[in-house]
C-alpha atoms as a PDB file:
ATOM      1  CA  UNK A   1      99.683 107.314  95.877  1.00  0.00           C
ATOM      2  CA  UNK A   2      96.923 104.837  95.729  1.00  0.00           C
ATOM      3  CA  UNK A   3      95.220 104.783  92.962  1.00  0.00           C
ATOM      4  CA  UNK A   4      91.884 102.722  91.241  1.00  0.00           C
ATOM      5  CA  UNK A   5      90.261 102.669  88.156  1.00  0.00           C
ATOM      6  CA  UNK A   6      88.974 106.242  87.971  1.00  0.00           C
ATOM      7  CA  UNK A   7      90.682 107.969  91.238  1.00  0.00           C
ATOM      8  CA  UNK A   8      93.788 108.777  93.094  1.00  0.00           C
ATOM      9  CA  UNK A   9      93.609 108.235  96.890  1.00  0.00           C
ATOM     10  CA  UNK A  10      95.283 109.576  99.531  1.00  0.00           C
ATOM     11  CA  UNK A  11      96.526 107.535 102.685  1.00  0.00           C
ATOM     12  CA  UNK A  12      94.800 109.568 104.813  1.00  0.00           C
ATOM     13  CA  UNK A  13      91.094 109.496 102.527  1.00  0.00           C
ATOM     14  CA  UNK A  14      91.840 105.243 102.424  1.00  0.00           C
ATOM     15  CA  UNK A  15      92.685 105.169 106.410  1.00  0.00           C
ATOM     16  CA  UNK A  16      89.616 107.149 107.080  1.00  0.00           C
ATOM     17  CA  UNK A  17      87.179 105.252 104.513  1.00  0.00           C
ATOM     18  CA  UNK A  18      89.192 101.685 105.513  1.00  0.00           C
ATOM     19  CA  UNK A  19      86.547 100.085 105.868  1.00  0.00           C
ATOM     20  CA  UNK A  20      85.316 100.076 102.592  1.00  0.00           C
ATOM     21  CA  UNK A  21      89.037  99.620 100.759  1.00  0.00           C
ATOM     22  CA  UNK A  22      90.068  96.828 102.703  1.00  0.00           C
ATOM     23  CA  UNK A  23      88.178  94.323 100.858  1.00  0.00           C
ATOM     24  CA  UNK A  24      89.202  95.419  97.616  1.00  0.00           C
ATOM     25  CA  UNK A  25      91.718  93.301  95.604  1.00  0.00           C
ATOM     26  CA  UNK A  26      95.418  95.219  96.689  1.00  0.00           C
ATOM     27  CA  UNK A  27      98.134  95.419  94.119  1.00  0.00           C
ATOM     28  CA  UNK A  28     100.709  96.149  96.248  1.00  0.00           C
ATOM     29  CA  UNK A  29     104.463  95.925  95.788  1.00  0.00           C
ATOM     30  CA  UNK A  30     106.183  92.763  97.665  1.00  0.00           C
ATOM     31  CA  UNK A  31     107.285  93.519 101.482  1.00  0.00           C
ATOM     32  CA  UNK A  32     110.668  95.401 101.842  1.00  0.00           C
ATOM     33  CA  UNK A  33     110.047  97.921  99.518  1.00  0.00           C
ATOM     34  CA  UNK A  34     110.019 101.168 101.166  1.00  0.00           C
ATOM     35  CA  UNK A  35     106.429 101.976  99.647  1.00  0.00           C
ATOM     36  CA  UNK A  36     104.659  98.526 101.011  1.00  0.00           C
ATOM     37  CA  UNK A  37     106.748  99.270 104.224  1.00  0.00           C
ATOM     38  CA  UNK A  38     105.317 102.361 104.544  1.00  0.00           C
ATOM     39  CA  UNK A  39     101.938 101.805 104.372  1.00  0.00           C
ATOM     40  CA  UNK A  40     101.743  98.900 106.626  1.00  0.00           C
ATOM     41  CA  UNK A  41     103.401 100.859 108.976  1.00  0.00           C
ATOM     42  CA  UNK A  42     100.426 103.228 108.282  1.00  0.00           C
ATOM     43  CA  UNK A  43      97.795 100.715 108.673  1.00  0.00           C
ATOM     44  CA  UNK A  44      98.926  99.166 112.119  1.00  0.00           C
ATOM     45  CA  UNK A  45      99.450 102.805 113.447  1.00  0.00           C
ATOM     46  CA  UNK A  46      96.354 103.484 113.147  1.00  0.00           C
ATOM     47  CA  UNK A  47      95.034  99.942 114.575  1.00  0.00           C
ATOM     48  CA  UNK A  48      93.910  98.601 111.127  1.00  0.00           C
ATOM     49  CA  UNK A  49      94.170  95.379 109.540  1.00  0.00           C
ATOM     50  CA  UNK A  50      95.830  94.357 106.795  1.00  0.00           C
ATOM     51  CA  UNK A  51      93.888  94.117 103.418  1.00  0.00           C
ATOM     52  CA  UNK A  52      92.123  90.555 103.260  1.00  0.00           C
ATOM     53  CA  UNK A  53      92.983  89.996  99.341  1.00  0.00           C
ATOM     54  CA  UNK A  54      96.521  91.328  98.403  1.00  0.00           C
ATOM     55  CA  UNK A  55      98.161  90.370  95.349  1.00  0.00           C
ATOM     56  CA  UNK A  56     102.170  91.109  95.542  1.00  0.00           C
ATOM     57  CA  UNK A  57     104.178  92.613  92.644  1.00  0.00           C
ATOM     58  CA  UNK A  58     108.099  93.591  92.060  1.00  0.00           C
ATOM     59  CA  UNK A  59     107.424  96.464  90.369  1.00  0.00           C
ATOM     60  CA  UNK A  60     104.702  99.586  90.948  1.00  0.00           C
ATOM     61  CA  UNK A  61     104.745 100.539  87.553  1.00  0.00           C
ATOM     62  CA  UNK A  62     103.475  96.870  87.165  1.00  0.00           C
ATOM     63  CA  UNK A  63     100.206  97.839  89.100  1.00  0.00           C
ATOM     64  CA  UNK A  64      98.522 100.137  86.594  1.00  0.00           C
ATOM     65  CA  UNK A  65      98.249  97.052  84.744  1.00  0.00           C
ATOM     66  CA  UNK A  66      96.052  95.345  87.063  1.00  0.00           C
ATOM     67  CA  UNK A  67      93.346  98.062  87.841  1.00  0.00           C
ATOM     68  CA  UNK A  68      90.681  96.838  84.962  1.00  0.00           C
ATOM     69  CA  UNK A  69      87.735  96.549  87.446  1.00  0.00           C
ATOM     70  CA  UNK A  70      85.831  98.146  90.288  1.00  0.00           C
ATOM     71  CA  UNK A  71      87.064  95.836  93.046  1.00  0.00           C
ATOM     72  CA  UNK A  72      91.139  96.712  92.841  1.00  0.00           C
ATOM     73  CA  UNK A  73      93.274  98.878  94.088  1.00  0.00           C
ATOM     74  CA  UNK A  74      96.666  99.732  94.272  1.00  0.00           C
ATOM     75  CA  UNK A  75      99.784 101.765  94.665  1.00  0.00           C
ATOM     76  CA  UNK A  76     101.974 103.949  92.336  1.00  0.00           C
ATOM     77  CA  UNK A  77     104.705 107.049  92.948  1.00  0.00           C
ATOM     78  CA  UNK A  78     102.786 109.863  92.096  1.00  0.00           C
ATOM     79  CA  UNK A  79     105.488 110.887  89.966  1.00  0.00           C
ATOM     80  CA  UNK A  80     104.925 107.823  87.995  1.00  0.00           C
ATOM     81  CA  UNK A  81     101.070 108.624  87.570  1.00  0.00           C
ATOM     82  CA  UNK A  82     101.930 111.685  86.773  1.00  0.00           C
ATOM     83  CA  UNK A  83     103.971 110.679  83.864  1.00  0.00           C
ATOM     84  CA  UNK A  84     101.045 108.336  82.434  1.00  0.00           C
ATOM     85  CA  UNK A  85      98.793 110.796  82.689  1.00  0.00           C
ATOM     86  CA  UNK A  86      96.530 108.886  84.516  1.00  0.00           C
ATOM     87  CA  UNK A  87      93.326 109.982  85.503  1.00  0.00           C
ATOM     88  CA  UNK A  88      93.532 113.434  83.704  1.00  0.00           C
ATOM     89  CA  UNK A  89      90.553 113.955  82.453  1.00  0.00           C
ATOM     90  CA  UNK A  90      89.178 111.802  86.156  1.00  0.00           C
ATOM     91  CA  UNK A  91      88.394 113.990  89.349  1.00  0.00           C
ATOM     92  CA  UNK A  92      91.050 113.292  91.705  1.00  0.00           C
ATOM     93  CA  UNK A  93      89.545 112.268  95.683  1.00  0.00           C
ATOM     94  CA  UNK A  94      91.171 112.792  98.902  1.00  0.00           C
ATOM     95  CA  UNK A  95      94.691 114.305  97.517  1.00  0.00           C
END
């Protein structure tokens, strides 16, 4: 899932709105990971570009740490949000 501040995304809600979440700051894990794989594979299916500011972690769980502002964005196993409870008490868009 992708996930912000105060929402979880889906990949089809961030594909469709792209134009706005590409310039956000992207916690993303590094390349080779099945996840990142997958959603650049995503992206360039659907003719997009890469995001323009894209920091690189080893470890998802690693991203939740990272989302303290308005401007990032990254990427999480829902399971994993799940088990945080994150966003309970948040309205969740696009899932």
């Amino acid at each position: 899932m992708i996930f912000d501040r105060t929402k979880i995304y889906s990949v089809d809600y961030i594909i469709k709105n792209w134009k706005f979440f590409q310039s956000k700051i992207w916690i993303l894990p590094v390349r080779g990971t099945a996840m990142r794989d997958k959603f650049e594979s995503i992206i360039e299916y659907n003719g997009l570009k890469s995001p323009k500011n894209l920091i690189e972690i080893n470890s998802t769980i690693g991203a939740t740490t990272f989302i303290d502002n308005d401007d990032t964005i990254g990427m999480s196993p829902l399971s994993f949000l799940k088990k945080i409870k994150y966003g309970a008490s948040e309205k969740k868009r696009g899932i």
